[in-house]
Protein backbone atom coordinates (compact mmCIF):
# COMPACT_ATOMS: atom_id res chain seq x y z
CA UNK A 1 41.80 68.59 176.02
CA UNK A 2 44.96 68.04 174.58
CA UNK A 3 43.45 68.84 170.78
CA UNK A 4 42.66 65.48 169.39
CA UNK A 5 39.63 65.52 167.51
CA UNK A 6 37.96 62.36 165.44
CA UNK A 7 34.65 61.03 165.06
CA UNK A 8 35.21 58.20 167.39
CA UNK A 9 36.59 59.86 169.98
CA UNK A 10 33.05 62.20 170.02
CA UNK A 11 31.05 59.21 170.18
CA UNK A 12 33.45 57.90 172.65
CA UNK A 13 33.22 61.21 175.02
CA UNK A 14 29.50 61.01 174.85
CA UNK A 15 28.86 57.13 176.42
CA UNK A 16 26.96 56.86 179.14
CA UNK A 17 29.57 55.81 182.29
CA UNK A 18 27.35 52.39 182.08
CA UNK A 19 28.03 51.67 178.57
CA UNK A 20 29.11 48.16 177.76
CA UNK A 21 32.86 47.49 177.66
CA UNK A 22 32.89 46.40 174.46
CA UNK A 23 30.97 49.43 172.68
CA UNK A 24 33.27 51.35 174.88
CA UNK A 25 35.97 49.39 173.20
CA UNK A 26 34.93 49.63 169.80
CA UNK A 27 35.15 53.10 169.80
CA UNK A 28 38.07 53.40 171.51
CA UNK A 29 40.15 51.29 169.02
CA UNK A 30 38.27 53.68 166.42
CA UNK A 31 39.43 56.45 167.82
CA UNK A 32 42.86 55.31 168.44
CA UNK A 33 43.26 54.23 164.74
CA UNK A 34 41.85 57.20 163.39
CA UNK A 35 44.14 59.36 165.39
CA UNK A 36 47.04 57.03 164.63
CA UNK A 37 48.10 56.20 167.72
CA UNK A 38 49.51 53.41 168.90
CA UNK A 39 46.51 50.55 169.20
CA UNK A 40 46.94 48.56 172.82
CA UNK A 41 45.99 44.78 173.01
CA UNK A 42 42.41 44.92 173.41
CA UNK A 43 42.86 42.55 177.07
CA UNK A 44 45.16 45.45 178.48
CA UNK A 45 42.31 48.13 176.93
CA UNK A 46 39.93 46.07 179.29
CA UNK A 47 42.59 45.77 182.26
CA UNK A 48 42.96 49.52 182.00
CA UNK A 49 39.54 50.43 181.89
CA UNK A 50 38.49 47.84 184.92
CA UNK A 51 41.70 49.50 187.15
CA UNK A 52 40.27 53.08 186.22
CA UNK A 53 36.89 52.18 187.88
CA UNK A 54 38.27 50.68 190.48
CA UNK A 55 41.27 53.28 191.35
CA UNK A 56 37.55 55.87 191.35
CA UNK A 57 36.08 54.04 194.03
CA UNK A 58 39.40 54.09 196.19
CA UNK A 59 39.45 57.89 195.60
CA UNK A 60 36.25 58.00 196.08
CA UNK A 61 34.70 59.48 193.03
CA UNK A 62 32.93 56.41 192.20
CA UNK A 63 30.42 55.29 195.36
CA UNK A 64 31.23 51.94 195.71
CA UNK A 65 27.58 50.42 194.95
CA UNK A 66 27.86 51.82 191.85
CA UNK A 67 31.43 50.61 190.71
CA UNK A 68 30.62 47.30 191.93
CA UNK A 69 27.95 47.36 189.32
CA UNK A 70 29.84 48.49 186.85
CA UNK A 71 32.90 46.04 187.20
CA UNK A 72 30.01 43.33 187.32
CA UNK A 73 29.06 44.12 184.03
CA UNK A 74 32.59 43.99 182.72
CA UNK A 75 32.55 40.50 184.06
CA UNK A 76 29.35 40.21 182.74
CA UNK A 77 30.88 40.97 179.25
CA UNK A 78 33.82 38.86 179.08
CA UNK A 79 31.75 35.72 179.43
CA UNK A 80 32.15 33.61 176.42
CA UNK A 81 35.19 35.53 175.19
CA UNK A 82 39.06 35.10 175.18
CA UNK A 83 39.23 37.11 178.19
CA UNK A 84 40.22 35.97 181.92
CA UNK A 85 36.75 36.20 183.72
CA UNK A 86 38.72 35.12 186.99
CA UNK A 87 40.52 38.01 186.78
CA UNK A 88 36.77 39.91 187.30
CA UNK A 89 35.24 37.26 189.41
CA UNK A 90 35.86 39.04 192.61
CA UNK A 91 33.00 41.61 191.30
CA UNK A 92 30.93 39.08 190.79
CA UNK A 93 31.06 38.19 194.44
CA UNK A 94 30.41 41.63 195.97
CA UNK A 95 27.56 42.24 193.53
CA UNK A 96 25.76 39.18 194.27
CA UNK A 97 26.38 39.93 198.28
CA UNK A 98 25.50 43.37 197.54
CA UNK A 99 21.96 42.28 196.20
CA UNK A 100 22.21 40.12 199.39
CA UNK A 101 22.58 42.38 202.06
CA UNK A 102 20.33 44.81 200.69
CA UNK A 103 17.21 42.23 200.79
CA UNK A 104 18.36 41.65 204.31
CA UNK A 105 19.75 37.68 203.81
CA UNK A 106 23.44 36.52 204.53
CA UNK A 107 25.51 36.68 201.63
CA UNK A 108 26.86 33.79 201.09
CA UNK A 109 29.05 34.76 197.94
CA UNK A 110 31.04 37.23 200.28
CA UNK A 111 30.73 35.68 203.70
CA UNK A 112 32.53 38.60 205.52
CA UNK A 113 30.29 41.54 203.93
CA UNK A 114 27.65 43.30 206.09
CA UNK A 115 26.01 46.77 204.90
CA UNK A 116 28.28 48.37 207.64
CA UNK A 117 31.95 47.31 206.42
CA UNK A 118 30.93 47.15 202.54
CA UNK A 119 32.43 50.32 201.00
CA UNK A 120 35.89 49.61 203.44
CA UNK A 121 35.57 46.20 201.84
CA UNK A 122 35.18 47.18 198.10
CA UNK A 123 37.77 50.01 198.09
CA UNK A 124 39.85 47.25 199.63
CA UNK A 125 39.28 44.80 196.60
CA UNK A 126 39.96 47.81 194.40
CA UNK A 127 43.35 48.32 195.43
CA UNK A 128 44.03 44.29 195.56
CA UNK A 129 42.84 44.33 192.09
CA UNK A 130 44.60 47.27 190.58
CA UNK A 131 47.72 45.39 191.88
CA UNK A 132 46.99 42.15 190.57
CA UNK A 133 46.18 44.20 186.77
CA UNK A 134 49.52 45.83 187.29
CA UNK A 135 51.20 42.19 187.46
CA UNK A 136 49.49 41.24 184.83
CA UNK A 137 49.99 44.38 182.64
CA UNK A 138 53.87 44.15 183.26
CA UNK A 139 53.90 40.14 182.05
């Protein structure tokens, strides 16, 4: 939109929302370097991305179902890595008391969830999140 144009940055406007981080990632460091920009430390990349999903669920582009799922897989990805899963934990939680509620059983990972108060919940969790990546961003 704003005229930058490189290989990467094709590949990277054609990935599937669901894409894994790190492909995501890849591509966006391409793209950066190839349009010689200025390359962000790849646990703020993450941060940034994570806080983009979740600031779509408060505005509610994203449902929140699906951005539960797809901040799951972000924790998902940073297993056995450098990164902070405890920073994504909390995703962990409401996916495995999403899978809960929805086969009808208490969910004991998120003990205050029902089907009723879930999307007031997770938009909730978004914005606690996006101001706990903020803190951390600004360290």
């Amino acid at each position: 939109m704003r005229d930058y144009d490189s290989f990467s940055l094709r590949i990277l406007a054609g990935l599937d929302r669901r894409s894994n981080v790190f492909e995501v990632e890849t591509y966006f460091l391409r793209a950066i370097k190839e349009l010689n920009l200025i390359e962000p430390d790849s646990k703020d990349a993450v941060r940034a991305y994570a806080s983009e999903i979740a600031l779509q669920i408060i505005d509610g582009h994203l449902p929140s179902q699906e951005g539960v799922r797809m901040l799951y897989r972000i924790w998902l990805d940073t297993l056995d890595t450098e990164y902070d899963q405890a920073d994504y934990v909390i995703w962990l939680e409401l996916d495995d008391a999403l899978d809960s509620l929805k086969a009808g059983v208490f969910p004991y990972s998120f003990q205050s969830a029902t089907l009723d108060n879930f999307d007031a919940l997770v938009k909730q969790k978004a914005k606690e999140f996006i101001a706990e990546m903020d803190l951390k961003s600004a360290s």
